[in-house]
N, C-alpha and C. Protein backbone atom coordinates (compact mmCIF):
# COMPACT_ATOMS: atom_id res chain seq x y z
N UNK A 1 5.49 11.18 46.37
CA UNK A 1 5.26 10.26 45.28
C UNK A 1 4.84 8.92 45.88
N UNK A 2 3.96 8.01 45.27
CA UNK A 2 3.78 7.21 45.43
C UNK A 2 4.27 5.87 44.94
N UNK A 3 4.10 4.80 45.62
CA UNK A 3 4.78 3.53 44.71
C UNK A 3 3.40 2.32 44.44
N UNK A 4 3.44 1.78 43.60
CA UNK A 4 2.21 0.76 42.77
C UNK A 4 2.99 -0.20 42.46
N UNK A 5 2.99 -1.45 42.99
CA UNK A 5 2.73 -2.63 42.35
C UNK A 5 2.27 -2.95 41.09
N UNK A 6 2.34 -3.06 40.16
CA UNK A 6 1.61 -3.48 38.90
C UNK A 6 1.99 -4.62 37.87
N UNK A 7 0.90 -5.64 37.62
CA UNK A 7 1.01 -6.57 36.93
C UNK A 7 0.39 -6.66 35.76
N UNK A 8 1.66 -6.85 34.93
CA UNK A 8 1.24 -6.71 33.14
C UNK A 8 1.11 -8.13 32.58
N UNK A 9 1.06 -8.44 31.95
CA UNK A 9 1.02 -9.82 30.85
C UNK A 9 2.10 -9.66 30.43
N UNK A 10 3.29 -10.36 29.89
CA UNK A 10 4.25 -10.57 29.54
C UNK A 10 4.33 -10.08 28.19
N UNK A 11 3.22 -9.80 27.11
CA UNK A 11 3.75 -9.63 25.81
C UNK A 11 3.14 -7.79 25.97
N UNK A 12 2.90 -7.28 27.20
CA UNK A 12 2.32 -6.23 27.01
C UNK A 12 3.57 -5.59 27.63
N UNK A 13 4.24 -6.07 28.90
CA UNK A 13 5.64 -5.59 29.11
C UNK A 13 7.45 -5.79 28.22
N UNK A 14 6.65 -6.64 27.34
CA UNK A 14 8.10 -6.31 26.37
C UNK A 14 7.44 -5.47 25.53
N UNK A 15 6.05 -5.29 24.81
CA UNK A 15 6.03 -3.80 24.37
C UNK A 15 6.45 -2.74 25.28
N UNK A 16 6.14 -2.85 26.40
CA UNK A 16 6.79 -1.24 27.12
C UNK A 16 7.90 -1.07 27.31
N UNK A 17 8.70 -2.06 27.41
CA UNK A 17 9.72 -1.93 27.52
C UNK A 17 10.92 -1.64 26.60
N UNK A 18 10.15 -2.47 25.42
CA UNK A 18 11.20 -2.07 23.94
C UNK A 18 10.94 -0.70 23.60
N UNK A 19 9.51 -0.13 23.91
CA UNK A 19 8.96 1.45 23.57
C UNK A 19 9.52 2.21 24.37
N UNK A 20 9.75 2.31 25.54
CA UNK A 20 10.39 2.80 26.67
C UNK A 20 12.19 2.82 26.57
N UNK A 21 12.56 1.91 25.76
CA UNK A 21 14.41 1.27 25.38
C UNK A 21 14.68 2.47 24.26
N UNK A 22 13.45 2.66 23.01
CA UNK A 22 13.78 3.35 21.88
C UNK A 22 13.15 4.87 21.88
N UNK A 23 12.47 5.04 23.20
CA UNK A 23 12.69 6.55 23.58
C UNK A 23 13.49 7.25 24.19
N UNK A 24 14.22 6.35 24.95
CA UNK A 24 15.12 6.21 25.77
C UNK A 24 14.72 7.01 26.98
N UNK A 25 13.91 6.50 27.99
CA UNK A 25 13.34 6.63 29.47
C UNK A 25 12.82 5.43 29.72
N UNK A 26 12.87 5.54 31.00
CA UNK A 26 12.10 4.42 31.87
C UNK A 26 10.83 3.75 31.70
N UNK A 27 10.82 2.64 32.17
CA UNK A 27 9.67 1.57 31.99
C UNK A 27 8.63 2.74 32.70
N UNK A 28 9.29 3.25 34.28
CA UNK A 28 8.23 3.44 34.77
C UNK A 28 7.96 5.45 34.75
N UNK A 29 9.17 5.46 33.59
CA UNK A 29 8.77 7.10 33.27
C UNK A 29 7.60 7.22 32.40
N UNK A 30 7.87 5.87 31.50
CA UNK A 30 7.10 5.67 30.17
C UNK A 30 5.03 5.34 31.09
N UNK A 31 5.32 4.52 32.20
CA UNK A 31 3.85 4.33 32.27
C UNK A 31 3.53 5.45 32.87
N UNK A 32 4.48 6.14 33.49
CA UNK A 32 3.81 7.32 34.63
C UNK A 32 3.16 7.87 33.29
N UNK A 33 4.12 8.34 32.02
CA UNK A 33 3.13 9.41 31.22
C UNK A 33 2.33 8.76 30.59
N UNK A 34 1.96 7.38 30.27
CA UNK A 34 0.88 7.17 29.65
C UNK A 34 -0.09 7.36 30.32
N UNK A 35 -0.39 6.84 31.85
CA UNK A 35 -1.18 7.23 32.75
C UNK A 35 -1.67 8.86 32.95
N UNK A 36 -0.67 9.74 32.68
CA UNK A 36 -0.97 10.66 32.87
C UNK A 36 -1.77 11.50 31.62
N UNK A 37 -1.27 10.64 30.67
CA UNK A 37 -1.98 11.06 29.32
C UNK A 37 -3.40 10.46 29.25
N UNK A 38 -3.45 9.37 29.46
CA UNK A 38 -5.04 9.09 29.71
C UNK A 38 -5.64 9.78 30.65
N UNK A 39 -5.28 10.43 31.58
CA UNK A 39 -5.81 10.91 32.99
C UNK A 39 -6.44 12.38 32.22
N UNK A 40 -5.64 12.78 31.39
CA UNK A 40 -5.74 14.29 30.44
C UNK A 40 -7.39 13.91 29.52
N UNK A 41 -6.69 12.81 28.69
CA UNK A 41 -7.90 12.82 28.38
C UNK A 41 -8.88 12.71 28.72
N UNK A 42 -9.06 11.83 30.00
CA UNK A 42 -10.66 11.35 30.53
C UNK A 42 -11.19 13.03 31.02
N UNK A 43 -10.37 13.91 31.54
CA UNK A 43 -10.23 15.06 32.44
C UNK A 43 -11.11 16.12 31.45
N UNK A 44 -10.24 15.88 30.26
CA UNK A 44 -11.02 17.03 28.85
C UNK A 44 -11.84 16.44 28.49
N UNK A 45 -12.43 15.51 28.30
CA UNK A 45 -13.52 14.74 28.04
C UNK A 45 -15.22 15.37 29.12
N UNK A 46 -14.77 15.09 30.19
CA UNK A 46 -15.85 15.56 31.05
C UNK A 46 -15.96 16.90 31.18
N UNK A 47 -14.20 17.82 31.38
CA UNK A 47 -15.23 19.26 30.75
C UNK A 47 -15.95 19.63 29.49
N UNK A 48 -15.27 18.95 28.50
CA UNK A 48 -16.21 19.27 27.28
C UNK A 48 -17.62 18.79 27.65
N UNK A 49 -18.15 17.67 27.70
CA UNK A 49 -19.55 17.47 28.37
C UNK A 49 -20.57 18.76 29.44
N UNK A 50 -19.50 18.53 30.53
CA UNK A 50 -20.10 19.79 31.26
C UNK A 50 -20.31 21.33 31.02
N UNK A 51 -19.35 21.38 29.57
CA UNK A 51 -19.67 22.51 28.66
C UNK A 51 -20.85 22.36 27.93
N UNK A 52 -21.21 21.18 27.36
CA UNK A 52 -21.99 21.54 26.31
C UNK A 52 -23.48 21.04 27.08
N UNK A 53 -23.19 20.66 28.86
CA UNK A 53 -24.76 20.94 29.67
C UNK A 53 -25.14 21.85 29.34
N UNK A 54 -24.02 23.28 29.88
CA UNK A 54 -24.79 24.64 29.97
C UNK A 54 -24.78 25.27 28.31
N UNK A 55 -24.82 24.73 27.36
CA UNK A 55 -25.08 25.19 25.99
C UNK A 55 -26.37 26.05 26.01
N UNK A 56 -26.68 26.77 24.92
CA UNK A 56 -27.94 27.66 25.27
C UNK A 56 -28.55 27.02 23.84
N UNK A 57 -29.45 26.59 23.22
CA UNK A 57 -29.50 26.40 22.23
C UNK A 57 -29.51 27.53 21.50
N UNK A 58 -29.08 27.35 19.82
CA UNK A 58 -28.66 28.31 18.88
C UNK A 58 -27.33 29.22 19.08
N UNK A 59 -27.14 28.89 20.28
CA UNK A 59 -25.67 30.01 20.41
C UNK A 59 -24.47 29.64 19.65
N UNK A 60 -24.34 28.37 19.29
CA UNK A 60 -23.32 27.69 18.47
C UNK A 60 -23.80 28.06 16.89
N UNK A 61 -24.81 28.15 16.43
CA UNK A 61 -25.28 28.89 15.20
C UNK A 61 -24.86 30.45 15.15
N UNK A 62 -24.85 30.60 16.37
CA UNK A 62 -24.57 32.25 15.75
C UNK A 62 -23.14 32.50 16.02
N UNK A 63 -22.59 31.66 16.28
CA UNK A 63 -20.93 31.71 16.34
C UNK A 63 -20.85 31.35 14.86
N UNK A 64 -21.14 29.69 14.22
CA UNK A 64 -20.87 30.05 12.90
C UNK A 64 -20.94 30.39 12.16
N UNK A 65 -22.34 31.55 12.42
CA UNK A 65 -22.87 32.44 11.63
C UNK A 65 -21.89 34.00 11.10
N UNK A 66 -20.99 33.97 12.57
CA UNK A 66 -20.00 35.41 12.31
C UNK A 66 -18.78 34.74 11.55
N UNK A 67 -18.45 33.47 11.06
CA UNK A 67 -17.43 32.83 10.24
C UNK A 67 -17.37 33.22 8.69
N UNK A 68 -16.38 34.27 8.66
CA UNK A 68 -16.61 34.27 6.90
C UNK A 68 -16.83 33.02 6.18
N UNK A 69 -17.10 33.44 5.24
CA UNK A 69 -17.72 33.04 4.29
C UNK A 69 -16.73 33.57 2.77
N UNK A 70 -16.04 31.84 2.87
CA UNK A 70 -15.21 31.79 1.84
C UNK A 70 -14.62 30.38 1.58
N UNK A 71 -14.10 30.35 0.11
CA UNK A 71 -13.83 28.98 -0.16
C UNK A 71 -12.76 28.33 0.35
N UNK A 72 -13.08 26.53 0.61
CA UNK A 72 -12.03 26.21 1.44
C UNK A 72 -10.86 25.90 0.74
N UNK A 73 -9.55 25.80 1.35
CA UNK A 73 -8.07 25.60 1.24
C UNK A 73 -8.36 24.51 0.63
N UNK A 74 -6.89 24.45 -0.59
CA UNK A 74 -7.22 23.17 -1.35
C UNK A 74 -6.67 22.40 -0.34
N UNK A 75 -7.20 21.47 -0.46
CA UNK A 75 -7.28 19.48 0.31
C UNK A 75 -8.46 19.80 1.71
N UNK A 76 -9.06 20.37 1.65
CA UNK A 76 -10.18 21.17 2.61
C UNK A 76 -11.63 21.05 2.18
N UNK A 77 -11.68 20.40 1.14
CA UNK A 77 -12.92 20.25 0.25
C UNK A 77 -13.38 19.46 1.06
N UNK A 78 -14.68 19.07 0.68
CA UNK A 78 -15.81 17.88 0.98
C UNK A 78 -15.63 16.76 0.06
């Protein structure tokens, strides 16, 4: 494991810290997972991209083409 230095602004570390008090874990359990949650997202972000390089065109049409065909769930409307 590693250790980081890190400097917050004062009204950004009593948010973490009161958020971190009423989950009840650590200041620095609380940033490890936010960090790690952004790290997720940036991560799924670029495979989705590098998925939709190798797209073939129309192949996504004929996926929703095999989707029945039926009315949507009420609160599902347009």
């Amino acid at each position: 494991m590693s250790a980081l230095n890190l400097r917050l602004p004062d009204s950004i570390h009593r948010h973490v810290r009161e958020i971190a008090r009423q989950d009840g874990v650590s200041i620095n359990l609380f940033i490890a997972s936010a960090v790690a949650e952004k790290v997720a997202a940036l991560s799924t972000a670029d495979y989705i991209a590098e998925r939709a390089e190798k797209n073939r065109p129309g192949a996504f049409g004929k996926v929703l083409d095999r989707v029945p065909k039926r009315k949507p769930l009420p609160g599902d409307e347009l």
